[in-house]
C-alpha atoms as a PDB file:
ATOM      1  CA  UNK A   1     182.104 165.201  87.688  1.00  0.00           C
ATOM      2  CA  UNK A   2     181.072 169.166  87.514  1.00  0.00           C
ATOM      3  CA  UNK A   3     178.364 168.091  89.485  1.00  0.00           C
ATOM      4  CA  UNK A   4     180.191 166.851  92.707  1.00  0.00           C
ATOM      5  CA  UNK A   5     182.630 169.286  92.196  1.00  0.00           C
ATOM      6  CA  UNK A   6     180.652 172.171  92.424  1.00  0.00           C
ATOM      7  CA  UNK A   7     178.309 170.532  95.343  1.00  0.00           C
ATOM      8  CA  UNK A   8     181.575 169.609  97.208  1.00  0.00           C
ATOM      9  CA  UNK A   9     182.506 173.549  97.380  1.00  0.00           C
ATOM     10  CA  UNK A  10     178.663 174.639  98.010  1.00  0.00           C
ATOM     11  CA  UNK A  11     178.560 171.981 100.439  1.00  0.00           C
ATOM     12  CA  UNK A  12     182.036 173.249 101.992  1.00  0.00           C
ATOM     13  CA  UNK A  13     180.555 176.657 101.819  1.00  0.00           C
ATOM     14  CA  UNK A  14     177.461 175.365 103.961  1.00  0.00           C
ATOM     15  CA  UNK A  15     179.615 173.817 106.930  1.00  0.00           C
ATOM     16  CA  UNK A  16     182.199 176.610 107.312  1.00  0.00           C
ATOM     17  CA  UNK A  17     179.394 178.636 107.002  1.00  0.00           C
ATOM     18  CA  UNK A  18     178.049 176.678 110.296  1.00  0.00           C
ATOM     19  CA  UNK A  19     180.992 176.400 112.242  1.00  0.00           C
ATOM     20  CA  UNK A  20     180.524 179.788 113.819  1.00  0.00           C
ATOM     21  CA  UNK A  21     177.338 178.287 115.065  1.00  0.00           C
ATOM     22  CA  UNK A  22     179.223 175.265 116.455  1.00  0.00           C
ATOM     23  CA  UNK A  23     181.755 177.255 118.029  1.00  0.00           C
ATOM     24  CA  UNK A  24     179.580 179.400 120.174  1.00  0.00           C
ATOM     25  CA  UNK A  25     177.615 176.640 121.676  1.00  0.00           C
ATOM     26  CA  UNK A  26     181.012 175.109 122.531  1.00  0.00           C
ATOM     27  CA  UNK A  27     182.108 178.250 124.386  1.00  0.00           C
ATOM     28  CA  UNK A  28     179.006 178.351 126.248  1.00  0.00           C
ATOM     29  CA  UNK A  29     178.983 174.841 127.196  1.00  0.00           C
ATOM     30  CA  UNK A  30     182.617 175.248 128.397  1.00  0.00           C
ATOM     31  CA  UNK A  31     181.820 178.330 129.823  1.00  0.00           C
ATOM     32  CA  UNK A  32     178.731 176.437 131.653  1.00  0.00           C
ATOM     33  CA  UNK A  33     180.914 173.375 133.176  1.00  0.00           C
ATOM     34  CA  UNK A  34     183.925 175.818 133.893  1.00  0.00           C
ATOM     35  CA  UNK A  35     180.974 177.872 136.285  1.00  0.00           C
ATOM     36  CA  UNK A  36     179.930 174.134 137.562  1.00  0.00           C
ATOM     37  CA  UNK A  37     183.633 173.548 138.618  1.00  0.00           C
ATOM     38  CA  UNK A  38     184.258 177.016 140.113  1.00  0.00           C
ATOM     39  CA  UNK A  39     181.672 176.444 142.162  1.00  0.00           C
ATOM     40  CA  UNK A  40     183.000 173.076 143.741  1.00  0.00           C
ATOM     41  CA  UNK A  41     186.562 174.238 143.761  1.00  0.00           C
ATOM     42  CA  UNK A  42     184.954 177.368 146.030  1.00  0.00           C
ATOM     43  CA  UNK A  43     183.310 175.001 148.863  1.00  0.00           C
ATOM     44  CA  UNK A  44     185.650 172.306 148.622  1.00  0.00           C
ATOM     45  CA  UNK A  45     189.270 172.488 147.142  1.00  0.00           C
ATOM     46  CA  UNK A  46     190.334 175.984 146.612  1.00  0.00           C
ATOM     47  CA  UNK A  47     193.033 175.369 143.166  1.00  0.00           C
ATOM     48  CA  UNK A  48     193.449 178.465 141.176  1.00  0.00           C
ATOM     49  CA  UNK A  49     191.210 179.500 138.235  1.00  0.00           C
ATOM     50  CA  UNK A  50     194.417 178.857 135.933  1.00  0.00           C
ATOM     51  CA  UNK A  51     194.426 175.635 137.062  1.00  0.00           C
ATOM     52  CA  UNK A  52     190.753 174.797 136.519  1.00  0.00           C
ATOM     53  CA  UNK A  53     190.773 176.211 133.146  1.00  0.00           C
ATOM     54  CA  UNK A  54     193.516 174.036 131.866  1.00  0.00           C
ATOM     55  CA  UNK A  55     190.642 171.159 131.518  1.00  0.00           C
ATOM     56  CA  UNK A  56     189.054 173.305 128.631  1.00  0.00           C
ATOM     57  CA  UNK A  57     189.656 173.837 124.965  1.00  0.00           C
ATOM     58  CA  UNK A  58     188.697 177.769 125.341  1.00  0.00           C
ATOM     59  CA  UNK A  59     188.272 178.815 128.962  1.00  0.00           C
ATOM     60  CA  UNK A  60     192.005 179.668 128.664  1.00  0.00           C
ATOM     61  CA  UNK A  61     191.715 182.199 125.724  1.00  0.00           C
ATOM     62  CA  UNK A  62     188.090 183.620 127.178  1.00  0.00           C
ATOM     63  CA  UNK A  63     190.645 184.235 130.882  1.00  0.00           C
ATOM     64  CA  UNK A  64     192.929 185.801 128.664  1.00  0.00           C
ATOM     65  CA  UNK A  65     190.827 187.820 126.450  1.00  0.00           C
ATOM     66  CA  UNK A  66     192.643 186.146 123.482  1.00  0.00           C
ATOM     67  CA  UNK A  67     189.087 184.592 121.759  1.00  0.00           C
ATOM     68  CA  UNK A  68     185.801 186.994 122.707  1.00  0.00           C
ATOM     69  CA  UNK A  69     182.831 186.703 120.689  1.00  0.00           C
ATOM     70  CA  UNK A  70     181.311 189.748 119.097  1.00  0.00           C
ATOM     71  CA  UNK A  71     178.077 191.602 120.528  1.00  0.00           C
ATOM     72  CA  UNK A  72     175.813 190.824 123.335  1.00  0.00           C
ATOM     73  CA  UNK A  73     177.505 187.161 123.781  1.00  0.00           C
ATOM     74  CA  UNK A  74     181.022 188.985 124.415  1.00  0.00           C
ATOM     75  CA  UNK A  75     179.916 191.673 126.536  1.00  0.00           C
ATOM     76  CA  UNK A  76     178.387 189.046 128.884  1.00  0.00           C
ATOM     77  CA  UNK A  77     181.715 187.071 128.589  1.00  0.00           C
ATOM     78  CA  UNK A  78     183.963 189.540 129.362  1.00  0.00           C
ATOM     79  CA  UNK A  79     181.523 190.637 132.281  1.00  0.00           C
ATOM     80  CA  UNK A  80     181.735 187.457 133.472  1.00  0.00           C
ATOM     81  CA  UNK A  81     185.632 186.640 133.461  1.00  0.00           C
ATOM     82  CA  UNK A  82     186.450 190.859 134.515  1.00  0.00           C
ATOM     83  CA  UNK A  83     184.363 189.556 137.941  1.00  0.00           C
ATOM     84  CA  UNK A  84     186.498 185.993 138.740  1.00  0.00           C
ATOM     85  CA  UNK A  85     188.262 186.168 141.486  1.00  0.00           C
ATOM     86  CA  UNK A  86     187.528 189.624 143.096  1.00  0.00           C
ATOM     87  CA  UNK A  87     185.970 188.807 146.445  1.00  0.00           C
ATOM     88  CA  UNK A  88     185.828 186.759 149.097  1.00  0.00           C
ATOM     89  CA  UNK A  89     185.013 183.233 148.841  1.00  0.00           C
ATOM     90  CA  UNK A  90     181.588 183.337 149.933  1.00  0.00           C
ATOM     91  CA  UNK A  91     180.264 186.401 147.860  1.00  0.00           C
ATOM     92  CA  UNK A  92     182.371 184.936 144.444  1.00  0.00           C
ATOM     93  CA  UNK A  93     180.051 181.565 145.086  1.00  0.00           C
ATOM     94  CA  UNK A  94     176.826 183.935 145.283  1.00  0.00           C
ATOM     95  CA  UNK A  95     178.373 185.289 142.173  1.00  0.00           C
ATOM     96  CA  UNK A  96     178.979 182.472 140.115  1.00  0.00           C
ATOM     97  CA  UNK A  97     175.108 181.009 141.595  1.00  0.00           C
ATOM     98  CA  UNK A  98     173.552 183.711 140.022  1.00  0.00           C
ATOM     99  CA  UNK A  99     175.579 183.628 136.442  1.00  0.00           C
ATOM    100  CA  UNK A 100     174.460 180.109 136.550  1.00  0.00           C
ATOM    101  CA  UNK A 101     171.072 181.059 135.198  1.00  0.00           C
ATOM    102  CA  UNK A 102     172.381 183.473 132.368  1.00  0.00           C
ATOM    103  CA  UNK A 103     175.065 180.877 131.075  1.00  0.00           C
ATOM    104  CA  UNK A 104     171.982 177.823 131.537  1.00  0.00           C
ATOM    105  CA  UNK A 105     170.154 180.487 129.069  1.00  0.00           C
ATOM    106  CA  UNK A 106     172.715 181.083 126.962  1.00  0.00           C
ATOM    107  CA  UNK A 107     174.246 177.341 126.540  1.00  0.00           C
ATOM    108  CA  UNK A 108     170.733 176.535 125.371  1.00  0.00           C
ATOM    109  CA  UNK A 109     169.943 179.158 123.159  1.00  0.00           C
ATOM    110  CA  UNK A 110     173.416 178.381 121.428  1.00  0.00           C
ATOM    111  CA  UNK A 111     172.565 174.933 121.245  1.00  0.00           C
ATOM    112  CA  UNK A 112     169.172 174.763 119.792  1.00  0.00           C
ATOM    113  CA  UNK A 113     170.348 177.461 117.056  1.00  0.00           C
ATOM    114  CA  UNK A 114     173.345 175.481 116.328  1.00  0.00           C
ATOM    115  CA  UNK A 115     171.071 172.432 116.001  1.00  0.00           C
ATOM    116  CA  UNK A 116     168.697 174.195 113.965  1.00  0.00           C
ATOM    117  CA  UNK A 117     170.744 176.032 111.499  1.00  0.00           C
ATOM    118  CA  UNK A 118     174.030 174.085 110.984  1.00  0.00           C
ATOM    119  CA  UNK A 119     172.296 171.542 108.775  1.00  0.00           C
ATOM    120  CA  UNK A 120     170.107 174.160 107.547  1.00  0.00           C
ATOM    121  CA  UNK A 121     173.174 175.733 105.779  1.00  0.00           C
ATOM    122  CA  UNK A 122     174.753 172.205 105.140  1.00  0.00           C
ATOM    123  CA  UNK A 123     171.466 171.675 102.771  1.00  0.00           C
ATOM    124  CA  UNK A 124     170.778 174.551 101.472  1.00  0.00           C
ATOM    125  CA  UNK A 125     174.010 174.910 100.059  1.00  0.00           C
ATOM    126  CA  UNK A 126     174.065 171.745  98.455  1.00  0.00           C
ATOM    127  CA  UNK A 127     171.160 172.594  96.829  1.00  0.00           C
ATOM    128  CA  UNK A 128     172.544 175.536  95.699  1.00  0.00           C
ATOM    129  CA  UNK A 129     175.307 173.436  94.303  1.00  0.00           C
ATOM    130  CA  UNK A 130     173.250 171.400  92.547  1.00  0.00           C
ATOM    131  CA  UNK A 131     171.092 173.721  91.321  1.00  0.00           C
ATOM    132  CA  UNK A 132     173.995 175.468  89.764  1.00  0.00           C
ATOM    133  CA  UNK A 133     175.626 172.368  88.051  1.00  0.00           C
ATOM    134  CA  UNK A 134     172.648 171.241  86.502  1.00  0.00           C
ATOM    135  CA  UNK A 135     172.184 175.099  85.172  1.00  0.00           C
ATOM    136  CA  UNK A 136     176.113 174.371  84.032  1.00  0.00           C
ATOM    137  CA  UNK A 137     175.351 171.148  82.083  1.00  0.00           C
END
């Protein structure tokens, strides 16, 4: 019983430890498709950013500066959302074409080191866990 008890917390330890992981590639993802629908809205539909954003879990906290990421990954967040909206229609579509390549770059980078270390942490605090209970026993 010590055992799974003390694995469960480990383990618990692992995944929260992961979900920071999780949560960036999210916001990049978003942040990727929110770009993708800018950029259709601009040629062919014209509904306010507001409006777009409402489709997303954290575009709407990124537009209102409530969520920003620490470091480099804010700084290019809060570039990007500072610039929405604050020219004409064709230069903010020359805009958003070229922050397509840095949010491509940054959606995958997320993702593979989510991929990678998530279940690295999941395991390795298990271990850990186990390790400790059989010390315990």
């Amino acid at each position: 019983m010590l055992l799974l008890a003390v694995a469960g917390l480990t383990t618990s330890v692992g995944v929260f430890l992961s979900a920071k992981k999780k949560r960036r590639m999210q916001i990049f993802a978003e942040l990727y498709e929110f770009n993708e629908q800018l950029l259709l809205n601009l040629k062919f539909s014209r509904q306010s950013i507001d409006k777009i954003a409402q489709n997303f879990k954290y575009i709407p906290d990124l537009l209102s500066g409530k969520i920003l990421p620490e470091g480099k990954d804010g700084t290019v967040i809060s570039e990007y959302v500072f610039n929405l909206g604050k020219s004409d229609a064709l230069s903010q579509i020359d805009y958003l074409n070229e922050r397509k390549a840095v949010l491509v770059k940054y959606r995958d980078e997320s993702s593979d080191e989510y991929k990678k270390y998530s279940s690295l942490y999941v395991k390795i605090f298990f271990l850990l866990g186990v390790l400790m209970a059989v010390l315990l026993a």
